[in-house]
N, C-alpha and C. Protein backbone atom coordinates (compact mmCIF):
# COMPACT_ATOMS: atom_id res chain seq x y z
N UNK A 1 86.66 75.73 116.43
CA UNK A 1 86.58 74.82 117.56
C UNK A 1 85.44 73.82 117.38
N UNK A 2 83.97 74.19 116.91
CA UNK A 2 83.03 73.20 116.79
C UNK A 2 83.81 72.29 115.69
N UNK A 3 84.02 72.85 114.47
CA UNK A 3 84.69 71.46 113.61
C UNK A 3 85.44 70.58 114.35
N UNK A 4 86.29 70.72 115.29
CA UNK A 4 86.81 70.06 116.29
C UNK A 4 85.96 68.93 117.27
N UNK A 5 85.37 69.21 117.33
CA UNK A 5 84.09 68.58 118.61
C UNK A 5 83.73 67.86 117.35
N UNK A 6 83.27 68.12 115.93
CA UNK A 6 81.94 67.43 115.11
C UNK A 6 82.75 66.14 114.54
N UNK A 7 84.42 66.48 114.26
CA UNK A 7 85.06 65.43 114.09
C UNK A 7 85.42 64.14 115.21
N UNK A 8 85.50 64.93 116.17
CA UNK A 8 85.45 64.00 117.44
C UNK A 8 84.20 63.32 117.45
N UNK A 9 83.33 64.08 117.66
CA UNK A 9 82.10 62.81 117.80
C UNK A 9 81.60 62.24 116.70
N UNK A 10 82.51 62.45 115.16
CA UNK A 10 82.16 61.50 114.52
C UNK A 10 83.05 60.54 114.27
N UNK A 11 84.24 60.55 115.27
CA UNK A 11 85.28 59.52 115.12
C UNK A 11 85.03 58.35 116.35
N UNK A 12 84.27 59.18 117.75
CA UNK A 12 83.50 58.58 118.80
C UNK A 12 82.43 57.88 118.76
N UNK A 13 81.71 57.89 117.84
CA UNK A 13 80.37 57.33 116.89
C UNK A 13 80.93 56.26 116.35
N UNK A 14 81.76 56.30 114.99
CA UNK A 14 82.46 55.16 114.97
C UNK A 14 82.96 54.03 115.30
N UNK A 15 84.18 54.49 116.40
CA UNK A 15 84.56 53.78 117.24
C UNK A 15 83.78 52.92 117.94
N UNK A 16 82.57 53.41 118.56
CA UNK A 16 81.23 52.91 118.99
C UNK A 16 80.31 51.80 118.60
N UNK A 17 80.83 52.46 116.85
CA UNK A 17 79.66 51.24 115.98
C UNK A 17 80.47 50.39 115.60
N UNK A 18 82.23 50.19 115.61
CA UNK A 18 82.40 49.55 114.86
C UNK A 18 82.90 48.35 115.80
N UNK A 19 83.29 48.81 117.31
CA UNK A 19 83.19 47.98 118.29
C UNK A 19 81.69 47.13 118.71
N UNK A 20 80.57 47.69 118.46
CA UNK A 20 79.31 47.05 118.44
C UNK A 20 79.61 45.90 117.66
N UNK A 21 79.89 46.10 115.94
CA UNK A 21 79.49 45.18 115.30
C UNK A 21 80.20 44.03 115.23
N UNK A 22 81.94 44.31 115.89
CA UNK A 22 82.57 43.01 116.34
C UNK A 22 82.06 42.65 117.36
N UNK A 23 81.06 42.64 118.74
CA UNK A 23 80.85 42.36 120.08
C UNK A 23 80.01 41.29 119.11
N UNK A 24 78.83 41.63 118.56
CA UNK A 24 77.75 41.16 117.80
C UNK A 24 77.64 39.82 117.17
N UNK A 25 79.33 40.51 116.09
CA UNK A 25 79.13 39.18 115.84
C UNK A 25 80.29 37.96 115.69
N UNK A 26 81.18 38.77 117.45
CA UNK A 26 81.30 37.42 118.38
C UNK A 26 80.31 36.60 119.16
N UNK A 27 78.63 36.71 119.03
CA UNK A 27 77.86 36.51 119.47
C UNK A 27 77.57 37.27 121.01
N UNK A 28 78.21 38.16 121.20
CA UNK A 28 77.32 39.06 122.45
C UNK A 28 76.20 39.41 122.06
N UNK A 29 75.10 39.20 122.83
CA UNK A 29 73.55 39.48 122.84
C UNK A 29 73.31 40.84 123.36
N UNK A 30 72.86 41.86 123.18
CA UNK A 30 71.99 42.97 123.10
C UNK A 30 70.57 42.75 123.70
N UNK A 31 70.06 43.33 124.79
CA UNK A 31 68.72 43.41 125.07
C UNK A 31 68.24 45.03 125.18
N UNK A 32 66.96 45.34 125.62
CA UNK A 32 66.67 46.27 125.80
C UNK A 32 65.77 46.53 124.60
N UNK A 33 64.89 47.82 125.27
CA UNK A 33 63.81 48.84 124.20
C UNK A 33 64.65 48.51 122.53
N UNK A 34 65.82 49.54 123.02
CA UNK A 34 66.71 49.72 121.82
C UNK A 34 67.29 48.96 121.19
N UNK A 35 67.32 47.69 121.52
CA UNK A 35 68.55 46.52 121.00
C UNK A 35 68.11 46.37 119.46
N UNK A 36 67.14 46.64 118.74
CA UNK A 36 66.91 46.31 117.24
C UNK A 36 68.15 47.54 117.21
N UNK A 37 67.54 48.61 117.66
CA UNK A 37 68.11 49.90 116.83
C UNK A 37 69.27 50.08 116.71
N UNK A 38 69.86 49.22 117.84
CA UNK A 38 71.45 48.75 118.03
C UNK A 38 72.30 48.27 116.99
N UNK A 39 71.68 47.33 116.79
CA UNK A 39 72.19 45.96 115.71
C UNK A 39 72.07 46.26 114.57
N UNK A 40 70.82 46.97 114.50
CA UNK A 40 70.17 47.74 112.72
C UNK A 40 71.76 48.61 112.67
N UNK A 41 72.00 49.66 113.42
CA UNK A 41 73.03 50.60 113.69
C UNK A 41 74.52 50.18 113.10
N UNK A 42 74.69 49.22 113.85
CA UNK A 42 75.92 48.75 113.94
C UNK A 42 76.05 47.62 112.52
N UNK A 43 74.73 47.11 112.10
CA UNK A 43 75.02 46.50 110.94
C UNK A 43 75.02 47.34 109.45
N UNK A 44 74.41 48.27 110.03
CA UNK A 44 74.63 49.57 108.17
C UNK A 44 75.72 50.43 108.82
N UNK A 45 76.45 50.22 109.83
CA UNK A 45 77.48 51.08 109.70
C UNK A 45 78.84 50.14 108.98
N UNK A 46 78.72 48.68 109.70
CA UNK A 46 79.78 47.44 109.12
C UNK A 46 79.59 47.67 107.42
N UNK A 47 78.15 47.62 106.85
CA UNK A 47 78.02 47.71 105.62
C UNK A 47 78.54 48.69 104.51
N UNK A 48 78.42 49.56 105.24
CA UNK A 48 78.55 51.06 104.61
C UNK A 48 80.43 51.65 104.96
N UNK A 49 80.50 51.69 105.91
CA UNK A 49 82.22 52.08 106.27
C UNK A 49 82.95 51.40 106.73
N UNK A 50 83.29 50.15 106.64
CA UNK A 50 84.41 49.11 107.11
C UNK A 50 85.30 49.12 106.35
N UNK A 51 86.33 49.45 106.83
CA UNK A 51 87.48 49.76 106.14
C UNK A 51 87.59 50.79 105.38
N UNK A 52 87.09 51.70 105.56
CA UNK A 52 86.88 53.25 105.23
C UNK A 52 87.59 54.27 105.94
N UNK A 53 88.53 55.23 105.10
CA UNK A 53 88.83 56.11 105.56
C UNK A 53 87.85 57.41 106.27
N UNK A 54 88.04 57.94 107.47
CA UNK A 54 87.37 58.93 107.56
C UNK A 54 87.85 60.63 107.53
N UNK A 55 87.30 61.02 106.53
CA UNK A 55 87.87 62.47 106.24
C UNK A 55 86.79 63.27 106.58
N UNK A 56 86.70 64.81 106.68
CA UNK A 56 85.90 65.61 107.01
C UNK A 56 84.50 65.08 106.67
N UNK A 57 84.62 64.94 105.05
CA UNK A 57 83.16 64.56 104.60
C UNK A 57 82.98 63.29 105.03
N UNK A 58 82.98 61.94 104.85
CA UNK A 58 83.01 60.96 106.27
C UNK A 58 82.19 61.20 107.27
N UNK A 59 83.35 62.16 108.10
CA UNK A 59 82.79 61.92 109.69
C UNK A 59 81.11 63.31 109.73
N UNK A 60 81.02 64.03 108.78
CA UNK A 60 80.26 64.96 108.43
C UNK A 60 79.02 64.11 108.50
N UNK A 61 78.75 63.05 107.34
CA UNK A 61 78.22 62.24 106.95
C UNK A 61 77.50 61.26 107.72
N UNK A 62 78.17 60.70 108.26
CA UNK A 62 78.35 59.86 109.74
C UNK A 62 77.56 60.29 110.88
N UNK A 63 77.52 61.41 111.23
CA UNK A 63 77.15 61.90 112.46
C UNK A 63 75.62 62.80 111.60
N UNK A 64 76.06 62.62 110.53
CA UNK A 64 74.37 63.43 110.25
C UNK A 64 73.26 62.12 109.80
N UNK A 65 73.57 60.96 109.58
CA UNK A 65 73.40 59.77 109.79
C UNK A 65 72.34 59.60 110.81
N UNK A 66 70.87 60.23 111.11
CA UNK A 66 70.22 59.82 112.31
C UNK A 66 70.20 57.75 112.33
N UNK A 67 70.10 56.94 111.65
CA UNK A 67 70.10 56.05 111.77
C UNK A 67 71.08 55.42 111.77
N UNK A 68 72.37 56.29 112.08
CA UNK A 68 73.65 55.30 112.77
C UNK A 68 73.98 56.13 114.55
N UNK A 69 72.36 56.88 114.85
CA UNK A 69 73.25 57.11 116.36
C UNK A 69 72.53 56.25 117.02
N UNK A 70 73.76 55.90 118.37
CA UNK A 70 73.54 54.83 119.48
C UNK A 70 73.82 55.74 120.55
């Protein structure tokens, strides 16, 4: 059951960053404390997995990733 949940929230993570990095850079602006950590986020996730399949190791990967959580 946890493999269940760890794939979900690394397919929910995703989804997350990869909708960030189109908002971004349709030019939606980001403010806040966090907004670097946002953009940093969402731009090494565009870099790194766009157009990437996600398989166990993937979403494993992904979510152990402290510098791709938002």
């Amino acid at each position: 059951m946890l493999e269940v949940l760890d794939q979900e929230k690394g397919l929910a993570l995703a989804e997350t960053l990869t909708e960030a990095g189109e908002r971004i850079a349709a030019g939606e602006t980001v403010s806040g404390p966090a907004a670097d950590r946002y953009r940093t986020a969402a731009a090494k996730f565009s870099d790194r997995y766009a157009g990437t399949y996600f398989g166990k190791r993937e979403l494993r990967a992904l979510v152990a990733n402290p510098r791709l959580q938002v």
